[in-house]
Protein backbone atom coordinates (compact mmCIF):
# COMPACT_ATOMS: atom_id res chain seq x y z
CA UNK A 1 7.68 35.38 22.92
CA UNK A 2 3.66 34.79 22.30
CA UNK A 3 2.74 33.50 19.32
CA UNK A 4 -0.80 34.82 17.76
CA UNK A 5 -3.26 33.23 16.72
CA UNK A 6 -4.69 32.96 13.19
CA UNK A 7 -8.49 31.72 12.06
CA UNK A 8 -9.40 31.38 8.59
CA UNK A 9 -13.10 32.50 6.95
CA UNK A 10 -12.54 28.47 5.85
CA UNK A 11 -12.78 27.10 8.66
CA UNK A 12 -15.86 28.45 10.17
CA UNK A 13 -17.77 26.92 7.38
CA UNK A 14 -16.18 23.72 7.81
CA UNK A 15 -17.20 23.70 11.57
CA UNK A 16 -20.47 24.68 10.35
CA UNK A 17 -20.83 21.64 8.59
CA UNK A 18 -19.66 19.34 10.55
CA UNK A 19 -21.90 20.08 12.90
CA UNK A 20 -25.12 20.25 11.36
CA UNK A 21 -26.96 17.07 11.63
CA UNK A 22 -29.28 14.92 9.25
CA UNK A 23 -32.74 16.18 10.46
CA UNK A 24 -35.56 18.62 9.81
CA UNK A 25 -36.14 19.99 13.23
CA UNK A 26 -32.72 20.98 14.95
CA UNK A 27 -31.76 19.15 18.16
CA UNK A 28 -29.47 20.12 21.09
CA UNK A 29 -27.20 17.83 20.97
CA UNK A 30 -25.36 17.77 25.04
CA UNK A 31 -21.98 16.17 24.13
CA UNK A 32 -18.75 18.56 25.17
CA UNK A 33 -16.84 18.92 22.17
CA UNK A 34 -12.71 19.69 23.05
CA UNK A 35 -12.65 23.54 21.81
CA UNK A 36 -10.60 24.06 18.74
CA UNK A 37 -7.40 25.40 19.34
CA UNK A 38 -6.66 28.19 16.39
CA UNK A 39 -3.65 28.09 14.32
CA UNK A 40 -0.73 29.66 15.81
CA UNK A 41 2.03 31.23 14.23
CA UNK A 42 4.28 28.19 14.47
CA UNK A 43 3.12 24.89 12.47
CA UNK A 44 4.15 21.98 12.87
CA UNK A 45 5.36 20.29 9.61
CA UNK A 46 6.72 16.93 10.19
CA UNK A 47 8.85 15.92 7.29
CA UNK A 48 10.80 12.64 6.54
CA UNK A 49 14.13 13.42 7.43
CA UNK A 50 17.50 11.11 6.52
CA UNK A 51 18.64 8.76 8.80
CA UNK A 52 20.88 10.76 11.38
CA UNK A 53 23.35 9.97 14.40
CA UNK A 54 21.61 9.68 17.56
CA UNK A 55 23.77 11.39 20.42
CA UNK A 56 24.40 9.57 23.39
CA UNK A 57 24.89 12.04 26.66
CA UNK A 58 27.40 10.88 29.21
CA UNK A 59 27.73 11.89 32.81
CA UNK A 60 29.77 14.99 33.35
CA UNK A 61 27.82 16.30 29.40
CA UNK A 62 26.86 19.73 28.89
CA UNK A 63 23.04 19.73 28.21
CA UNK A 64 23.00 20.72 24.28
CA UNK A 65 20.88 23.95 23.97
CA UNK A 66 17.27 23.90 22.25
CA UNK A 67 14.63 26.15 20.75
CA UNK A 68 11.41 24.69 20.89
CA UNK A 69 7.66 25.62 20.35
CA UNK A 70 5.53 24.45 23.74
CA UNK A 71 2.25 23.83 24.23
CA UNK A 72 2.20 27.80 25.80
CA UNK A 73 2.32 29.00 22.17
CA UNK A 74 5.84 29.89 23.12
CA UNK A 75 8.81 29.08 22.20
CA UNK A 76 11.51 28.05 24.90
CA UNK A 77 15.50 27.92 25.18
CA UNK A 78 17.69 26.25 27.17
CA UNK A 79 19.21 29.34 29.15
CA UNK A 80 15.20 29.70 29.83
CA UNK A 81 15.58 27.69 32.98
CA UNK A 82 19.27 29.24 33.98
CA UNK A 83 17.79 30.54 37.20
CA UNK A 84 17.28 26.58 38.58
CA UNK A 85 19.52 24.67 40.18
CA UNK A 86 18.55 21.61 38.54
CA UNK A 87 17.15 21.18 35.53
CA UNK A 88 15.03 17.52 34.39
CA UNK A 89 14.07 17.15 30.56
CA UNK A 90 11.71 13.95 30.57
CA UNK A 91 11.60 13.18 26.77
CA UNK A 92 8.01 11.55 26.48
CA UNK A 93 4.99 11.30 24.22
CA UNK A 94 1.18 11.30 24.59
CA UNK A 95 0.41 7.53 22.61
CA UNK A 96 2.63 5.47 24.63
CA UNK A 97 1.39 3.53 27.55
CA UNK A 98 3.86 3.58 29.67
CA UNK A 99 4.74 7.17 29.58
CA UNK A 100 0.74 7.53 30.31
CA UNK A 101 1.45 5.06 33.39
CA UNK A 102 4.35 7.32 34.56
CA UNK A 103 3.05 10.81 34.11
CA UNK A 104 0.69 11.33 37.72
CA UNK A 105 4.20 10.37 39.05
CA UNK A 106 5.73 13.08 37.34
CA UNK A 107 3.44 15.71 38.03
CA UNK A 108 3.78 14.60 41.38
CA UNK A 109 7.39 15.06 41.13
CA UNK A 110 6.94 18.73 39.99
CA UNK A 111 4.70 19.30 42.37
CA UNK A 112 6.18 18.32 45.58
CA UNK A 113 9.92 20.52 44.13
CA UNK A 114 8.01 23.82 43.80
CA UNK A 115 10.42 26.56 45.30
CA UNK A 116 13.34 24.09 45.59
CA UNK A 117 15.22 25.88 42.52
CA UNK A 118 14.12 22.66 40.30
CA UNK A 119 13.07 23.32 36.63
CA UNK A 120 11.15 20.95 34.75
CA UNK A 121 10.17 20.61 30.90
CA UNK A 122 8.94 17.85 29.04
CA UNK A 123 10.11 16.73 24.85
CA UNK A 124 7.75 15.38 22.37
CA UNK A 125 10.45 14.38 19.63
CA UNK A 126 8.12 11.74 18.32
CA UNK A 127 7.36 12.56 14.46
CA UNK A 128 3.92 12.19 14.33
CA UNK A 129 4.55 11.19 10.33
CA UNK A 130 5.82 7.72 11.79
CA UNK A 131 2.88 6.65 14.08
CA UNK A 132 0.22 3.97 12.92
CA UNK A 133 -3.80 4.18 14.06
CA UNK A 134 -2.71 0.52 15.34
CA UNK A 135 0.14 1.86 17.62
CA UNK A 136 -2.77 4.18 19.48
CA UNK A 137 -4.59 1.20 21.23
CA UNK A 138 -3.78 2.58 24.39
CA UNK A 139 -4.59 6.69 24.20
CA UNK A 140 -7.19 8.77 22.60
CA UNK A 141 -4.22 10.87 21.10
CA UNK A 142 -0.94 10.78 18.87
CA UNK A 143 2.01 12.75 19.39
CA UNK A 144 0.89 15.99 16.43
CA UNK A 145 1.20 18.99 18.36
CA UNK A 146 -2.41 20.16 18.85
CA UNK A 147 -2.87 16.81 19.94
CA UNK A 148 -0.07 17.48 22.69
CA UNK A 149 -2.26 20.54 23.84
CA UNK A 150 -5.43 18.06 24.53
CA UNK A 151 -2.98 16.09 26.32
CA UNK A 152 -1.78 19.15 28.59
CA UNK A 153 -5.02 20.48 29.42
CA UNK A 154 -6.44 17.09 30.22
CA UNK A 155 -3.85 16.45 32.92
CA UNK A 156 -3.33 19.40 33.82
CA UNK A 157 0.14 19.73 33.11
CA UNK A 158 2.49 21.82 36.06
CA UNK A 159 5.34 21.77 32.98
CA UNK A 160 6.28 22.79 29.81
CA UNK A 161 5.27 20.55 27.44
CA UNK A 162 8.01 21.26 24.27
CA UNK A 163 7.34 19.87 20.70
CA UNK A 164 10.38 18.91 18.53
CA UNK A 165 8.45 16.15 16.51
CA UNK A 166 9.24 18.15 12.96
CA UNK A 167 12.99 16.86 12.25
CA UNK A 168 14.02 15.99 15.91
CA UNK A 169 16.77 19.04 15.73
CA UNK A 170 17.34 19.27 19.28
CA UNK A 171 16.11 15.79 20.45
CA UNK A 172 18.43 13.90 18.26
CA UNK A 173 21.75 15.16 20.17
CA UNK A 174 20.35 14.34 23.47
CA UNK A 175 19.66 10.72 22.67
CA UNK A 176 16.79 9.57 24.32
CA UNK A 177 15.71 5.83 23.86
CA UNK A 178 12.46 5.48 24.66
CA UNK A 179 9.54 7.06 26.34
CA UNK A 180 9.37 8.13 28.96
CA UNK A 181 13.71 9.05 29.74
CA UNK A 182 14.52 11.30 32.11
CA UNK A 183 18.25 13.92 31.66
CA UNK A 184 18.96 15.55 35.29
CA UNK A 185 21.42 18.83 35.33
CA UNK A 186 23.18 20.46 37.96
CA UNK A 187 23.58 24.31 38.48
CA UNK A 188 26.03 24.11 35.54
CA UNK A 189 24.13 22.04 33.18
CA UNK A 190 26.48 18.92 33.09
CA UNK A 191 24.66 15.51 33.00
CA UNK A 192 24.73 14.09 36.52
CA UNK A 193 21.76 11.19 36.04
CA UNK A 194 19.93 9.48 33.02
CA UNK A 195 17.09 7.00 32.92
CA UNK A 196 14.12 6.00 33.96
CA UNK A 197 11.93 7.49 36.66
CA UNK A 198 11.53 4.32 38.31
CA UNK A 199 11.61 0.68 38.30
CA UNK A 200 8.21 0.03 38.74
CA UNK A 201 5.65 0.78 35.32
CA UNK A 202 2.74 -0.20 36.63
CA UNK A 203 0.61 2.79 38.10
CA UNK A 204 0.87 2.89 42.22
CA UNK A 205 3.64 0.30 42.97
CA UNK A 206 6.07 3.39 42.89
CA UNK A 207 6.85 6.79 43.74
CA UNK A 208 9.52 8.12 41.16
CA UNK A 209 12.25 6.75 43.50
CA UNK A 210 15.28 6.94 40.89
CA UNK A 211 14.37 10.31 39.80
CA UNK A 212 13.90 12.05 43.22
CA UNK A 213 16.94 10.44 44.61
CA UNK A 214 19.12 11.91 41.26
CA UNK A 215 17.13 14.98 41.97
CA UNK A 216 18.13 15.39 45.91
CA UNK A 217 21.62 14.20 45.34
CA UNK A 218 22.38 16.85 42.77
CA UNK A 219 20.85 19.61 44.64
CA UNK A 220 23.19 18.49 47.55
CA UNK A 221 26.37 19.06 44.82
CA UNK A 222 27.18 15.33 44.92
CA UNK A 223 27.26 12.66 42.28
CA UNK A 224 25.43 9.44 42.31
CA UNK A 225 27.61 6.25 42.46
CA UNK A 226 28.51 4.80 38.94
CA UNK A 227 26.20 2.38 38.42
CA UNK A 228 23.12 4.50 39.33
CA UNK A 229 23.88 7.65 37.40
CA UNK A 230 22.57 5.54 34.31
CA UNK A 231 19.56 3.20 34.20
CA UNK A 232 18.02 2.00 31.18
CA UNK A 233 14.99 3.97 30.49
CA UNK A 234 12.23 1.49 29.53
CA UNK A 235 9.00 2.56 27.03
CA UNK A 236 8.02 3.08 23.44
CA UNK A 237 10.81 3.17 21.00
CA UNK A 238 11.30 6.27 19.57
CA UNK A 239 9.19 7.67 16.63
CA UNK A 240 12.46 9.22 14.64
CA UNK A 241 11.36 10.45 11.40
CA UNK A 242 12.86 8.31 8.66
CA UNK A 243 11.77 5.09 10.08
CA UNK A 244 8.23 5.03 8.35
CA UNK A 245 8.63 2.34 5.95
CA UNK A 246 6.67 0.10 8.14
CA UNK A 247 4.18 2.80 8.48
CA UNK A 248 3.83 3.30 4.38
CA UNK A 249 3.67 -0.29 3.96
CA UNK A 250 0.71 -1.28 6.73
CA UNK A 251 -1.61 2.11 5.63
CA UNK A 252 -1.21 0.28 1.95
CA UNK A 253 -1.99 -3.12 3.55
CA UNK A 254 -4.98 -1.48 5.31
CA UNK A 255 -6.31 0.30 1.82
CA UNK A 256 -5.81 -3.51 -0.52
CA UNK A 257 -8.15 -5.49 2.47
CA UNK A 258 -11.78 -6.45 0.75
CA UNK A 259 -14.63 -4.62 1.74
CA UNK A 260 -17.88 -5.90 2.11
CA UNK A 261 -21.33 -5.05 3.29
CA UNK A 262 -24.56 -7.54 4.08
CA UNK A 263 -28.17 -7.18 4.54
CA UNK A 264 -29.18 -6.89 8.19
CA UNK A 265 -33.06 -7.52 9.36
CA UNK A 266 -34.51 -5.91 12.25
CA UNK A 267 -34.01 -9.03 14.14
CA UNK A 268 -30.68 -9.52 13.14
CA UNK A 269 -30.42 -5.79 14.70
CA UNK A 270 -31.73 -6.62 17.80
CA UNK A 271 -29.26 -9.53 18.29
CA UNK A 272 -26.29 -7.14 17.11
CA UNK A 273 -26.98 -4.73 20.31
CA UNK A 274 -27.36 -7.52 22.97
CA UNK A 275 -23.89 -7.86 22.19
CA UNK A 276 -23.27 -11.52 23.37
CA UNK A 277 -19.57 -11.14 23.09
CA UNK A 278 -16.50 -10.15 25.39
CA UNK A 279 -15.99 -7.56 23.27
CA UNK A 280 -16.87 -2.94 23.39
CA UNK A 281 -19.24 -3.16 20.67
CA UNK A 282 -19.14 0.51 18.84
CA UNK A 283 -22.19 0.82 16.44
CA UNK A 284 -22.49 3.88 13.95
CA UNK A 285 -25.92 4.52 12.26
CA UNK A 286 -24.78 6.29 8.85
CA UNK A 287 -26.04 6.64 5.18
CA UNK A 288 -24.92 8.22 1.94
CA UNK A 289 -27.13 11.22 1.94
CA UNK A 290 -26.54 12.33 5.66
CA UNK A 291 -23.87 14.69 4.95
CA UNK A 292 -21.93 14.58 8.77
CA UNK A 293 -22.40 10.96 8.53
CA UNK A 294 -19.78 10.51 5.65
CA UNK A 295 -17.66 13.56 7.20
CA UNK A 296 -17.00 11.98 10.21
CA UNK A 297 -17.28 8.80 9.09
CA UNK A 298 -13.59 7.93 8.11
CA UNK A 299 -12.87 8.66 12.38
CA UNK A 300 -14.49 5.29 13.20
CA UNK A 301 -12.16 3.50 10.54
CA UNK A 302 -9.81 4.78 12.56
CA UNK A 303 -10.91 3.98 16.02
CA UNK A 304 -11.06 0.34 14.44
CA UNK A 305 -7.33 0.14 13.29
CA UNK A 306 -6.53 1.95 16.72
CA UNK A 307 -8.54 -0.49 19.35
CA UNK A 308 -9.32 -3.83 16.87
CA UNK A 309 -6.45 -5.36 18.15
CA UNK A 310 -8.25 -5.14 21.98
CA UNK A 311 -11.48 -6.02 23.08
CA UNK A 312 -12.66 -4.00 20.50
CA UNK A 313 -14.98 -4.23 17.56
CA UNK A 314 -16.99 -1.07 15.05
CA UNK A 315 -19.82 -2.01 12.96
CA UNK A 316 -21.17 0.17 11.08
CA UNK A 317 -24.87 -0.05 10.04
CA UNK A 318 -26.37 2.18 6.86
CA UNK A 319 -29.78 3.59 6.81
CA UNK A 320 -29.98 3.95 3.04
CA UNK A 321 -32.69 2.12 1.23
CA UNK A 322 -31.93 -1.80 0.61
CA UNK A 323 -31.82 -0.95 -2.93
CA UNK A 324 -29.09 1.27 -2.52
CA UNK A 325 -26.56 -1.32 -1.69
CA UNK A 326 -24.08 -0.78 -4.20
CA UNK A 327 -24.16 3.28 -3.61
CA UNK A 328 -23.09 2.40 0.05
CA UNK A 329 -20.87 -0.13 -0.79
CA UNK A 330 -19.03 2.21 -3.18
CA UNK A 331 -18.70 5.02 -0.36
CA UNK A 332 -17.12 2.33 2.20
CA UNK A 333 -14.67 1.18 -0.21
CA UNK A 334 -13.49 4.61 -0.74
CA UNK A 335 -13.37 4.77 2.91
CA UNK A 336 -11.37 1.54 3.48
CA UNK A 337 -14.11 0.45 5.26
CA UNK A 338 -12.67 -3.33 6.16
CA UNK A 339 -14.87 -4.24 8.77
CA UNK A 340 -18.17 -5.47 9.56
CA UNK A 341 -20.59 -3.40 7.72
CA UNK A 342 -24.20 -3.52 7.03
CA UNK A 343 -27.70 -2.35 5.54
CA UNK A 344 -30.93 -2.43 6.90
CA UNK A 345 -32.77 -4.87 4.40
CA UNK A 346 -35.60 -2.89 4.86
CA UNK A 347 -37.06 0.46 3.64
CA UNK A 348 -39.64 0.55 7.44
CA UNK A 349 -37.08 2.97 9.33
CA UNK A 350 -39.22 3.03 12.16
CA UNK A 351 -38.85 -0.73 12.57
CA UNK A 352 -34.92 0.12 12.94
CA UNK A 353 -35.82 2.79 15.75
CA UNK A 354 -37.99 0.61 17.69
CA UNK A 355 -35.24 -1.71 17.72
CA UNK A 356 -32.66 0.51 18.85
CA UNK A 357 -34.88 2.47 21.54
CA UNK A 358 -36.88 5.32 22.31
CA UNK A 359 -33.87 6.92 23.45
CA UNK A 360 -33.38 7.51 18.92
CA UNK A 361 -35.63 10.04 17.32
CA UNK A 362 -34.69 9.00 14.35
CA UNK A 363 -31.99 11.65 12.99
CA UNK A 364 -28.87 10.39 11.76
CA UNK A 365 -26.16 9.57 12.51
CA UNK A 366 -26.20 8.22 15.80
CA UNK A 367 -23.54 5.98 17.59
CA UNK A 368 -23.67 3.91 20.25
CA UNK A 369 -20.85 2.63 22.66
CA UNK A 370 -22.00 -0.79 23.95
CA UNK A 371 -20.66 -3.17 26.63
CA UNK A 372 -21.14 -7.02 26.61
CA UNK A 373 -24.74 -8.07 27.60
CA UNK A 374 -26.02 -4.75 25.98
CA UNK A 375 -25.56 -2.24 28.42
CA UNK A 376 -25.10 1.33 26.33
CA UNK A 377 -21.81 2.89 27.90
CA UNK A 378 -22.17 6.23 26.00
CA UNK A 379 -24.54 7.41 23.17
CA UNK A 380 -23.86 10.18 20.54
CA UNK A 381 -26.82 11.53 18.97
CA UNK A 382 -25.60 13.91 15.94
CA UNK A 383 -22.30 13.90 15.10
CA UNK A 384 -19.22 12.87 16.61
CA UNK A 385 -16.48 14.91 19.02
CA UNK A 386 -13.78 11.87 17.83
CA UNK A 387 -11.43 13.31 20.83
CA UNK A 388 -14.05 12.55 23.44
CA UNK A 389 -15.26 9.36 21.78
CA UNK A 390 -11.98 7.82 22.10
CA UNK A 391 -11.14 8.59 25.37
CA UNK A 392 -14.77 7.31 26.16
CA UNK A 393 -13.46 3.74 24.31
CA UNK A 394 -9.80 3.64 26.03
CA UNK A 395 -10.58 4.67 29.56
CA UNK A 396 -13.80 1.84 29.43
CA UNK A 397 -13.07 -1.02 31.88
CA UNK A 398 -12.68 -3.37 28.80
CA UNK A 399 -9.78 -1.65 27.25
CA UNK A 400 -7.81 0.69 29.76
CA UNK A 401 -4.43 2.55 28.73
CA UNK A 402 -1.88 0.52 30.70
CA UNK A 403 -0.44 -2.99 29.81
């Protein structure tokens, strides 16, 4: 069935100010912004959840049914898909690399069984409650379930794309072990192959060989010899839902680390854009009384916990008055801000502009994506669209989503 969709007086004034910037005369500001999806009548509500039994299908297994929300904004069963003759459930996520390095492969797959009585449908059971900022170094997205829409419409997904990331209902008696793990069915739904989709991670040194193969043999009513009808499916461990102690512990860790901010000159400035490092440099031009600056500003802490352990480093530089140290100090704290921040050490903001370029009229905040040597990758004047500023950090030559 089709869910609708719901939109809340609320949120149109939030969007309103989030987008209005820190200047007199308005500006157009060109960046793309990923259109918000409205709230549908299903929610996701990932809970912590006891520790449970994790099923382990054999060959010759009925497929257990299911009931999940998709990325459609409908909700699909099992007996959905009774029509195919084969039926492959690829349990995978959007935040883990190597189901990223797999996926063309898979859409490949789907594409090349169109009209060959083959269903496909992919499984999100990752709870999204049990994923740290530091295990997203390789994506722009986690596994929530809006998030899994971004994902679907930026690949252009030929599949449903199912979400059981709440309490892992369904997931949980089909056992999968990591991301990405492929189940293939025959005509009457018994297991005949589980696994990977082939041996070979790394983007282009395969063509989905193991999955094809379990694909064509079960079409052809056979069964593939012993040792091939299971293969160890290699990836991300799972994200079940009671196994975020580690998470809990690391977010406090994050929230105890010292805070600090120092005086920057103009010159000082200067030699912080040149970037002479290895490093993507991401500097955000903020202050206390720009109110989208300290609404979006808490994204960038992120983006630091997500990409810091990479060739990655944010710095964040505040435009309030040198005087005013303590006020911004205060606001980072609050923030977590435990990275390299600074103030201008000077209340001259158009010695700050000529610094960074003519490319600034001056209206806050501003951020700039910069590669070693000081070449500007991307520039965001106004606010933020996080979505697209991340993607424009992992798919940069420095950092890259694969291993």
């Amino acid at each position: 069935m089709k869910l609708k969709f719901i939109i809340f007086p609320e949120a149109l004034l939030g969007i309103f100010l989030l987008f209005s910037q820190c200047t007199s005369t308005p500006k157009e500001n060109n960046e793309t912004s990923i259109e918000a999806t409205p709230s549908s009548t299903f929610v996701a509500n990932p809970i912590v959840v006891e520790e449970q039994p994790i099923g382990k299908l054999a060959i010759g297994d009925t497929a257990p049914p299911f009931n999940l929300p998709g990325i459609d904004d409908s909700f699909h069963k099992l007996e959905d898909y009774s029509d195919a003759d084969v039926l492959v459930i690829n349990f995978t996520c959007n935040h883990c690399p190597t189901a990223q390095a797999y996926e063309d492969r898979f859409i490949d797959v789907v594409n090349d069984y169109k009209g060959k009585k083959v269903a496909f449908v992919a499984i999100s059971s990752n709870s999204p409650i049990g994923i740290l900022p530091e295990e997203l170094g390789y994506t722009d997205l986690s596994d929530t379930f809006e998030e899994m829409k971004v994902r679907a419409k930026d690949k252009s997904y030929n599949f449903p794309y199912l979400y059981d990331g709440d309490t892992h209902e369904f997931s949980l008696a089909y056992g999968p072990t990591a991301t990405p793990h492929v189940f293939v069915f025959d005509k009457e739904r018994k297991l005949s192959y589980s696994g990977r989709i082939d041996a070979s991670e790394k983007p282009g040194t395969a063509n989905a060989e193991d999955l094809r193969k379990a694909i064509e043999v079960t079409l052809a009513g056979k069964s593939l010899p012993e040792a091939e009808a299971q293969t160890p499916a290699f990836g991300c461990s799972m994200k079940w839902a009671w196994k975020n102690e580690y998470t809990i512990k690391t977010n406090k860790a994050w929230k105890e680390k010292e805070v600090t901010i120092e005086k920057l000159s103009p010159d000082g400035l200067a030699d912080l854009l040149r970037n002479d490092t290895d490093e993507l440099l991401l500097v955000n031009f903020w202050a206390t009384w720009c109110g989208p600056c300290i609404i979006e500003y808490p994204e960038f802490v992120t983006m630091q916990r997500m990409f810091g352990e990479r060739d990655f480093q944010f710095v964040s530089v505040s435009m309030d008055s040198p005087e005013q140290s303590d006020k911004a100090l205060k606001y980072l704290k609050g923030k977590a801000s435990a990275l390299p921040n600074y103030i201008m050490d000077t209340d001259d903001k158009y010695k700050v502009i000529d610094v960074v370029g003519k490319e600034w009229d001056g209206s806050l905040p501003i951020t700039l994506l910069i590669e070693p040597g000081g070449k500007i990758a991307y520039r965001v004047p106004g606010t933020i669209d996080a979505n697209k500023l991340k993607r424009k950090i992992v798919d940069n030559r420095l950092i890259g989503r694969y291993f």
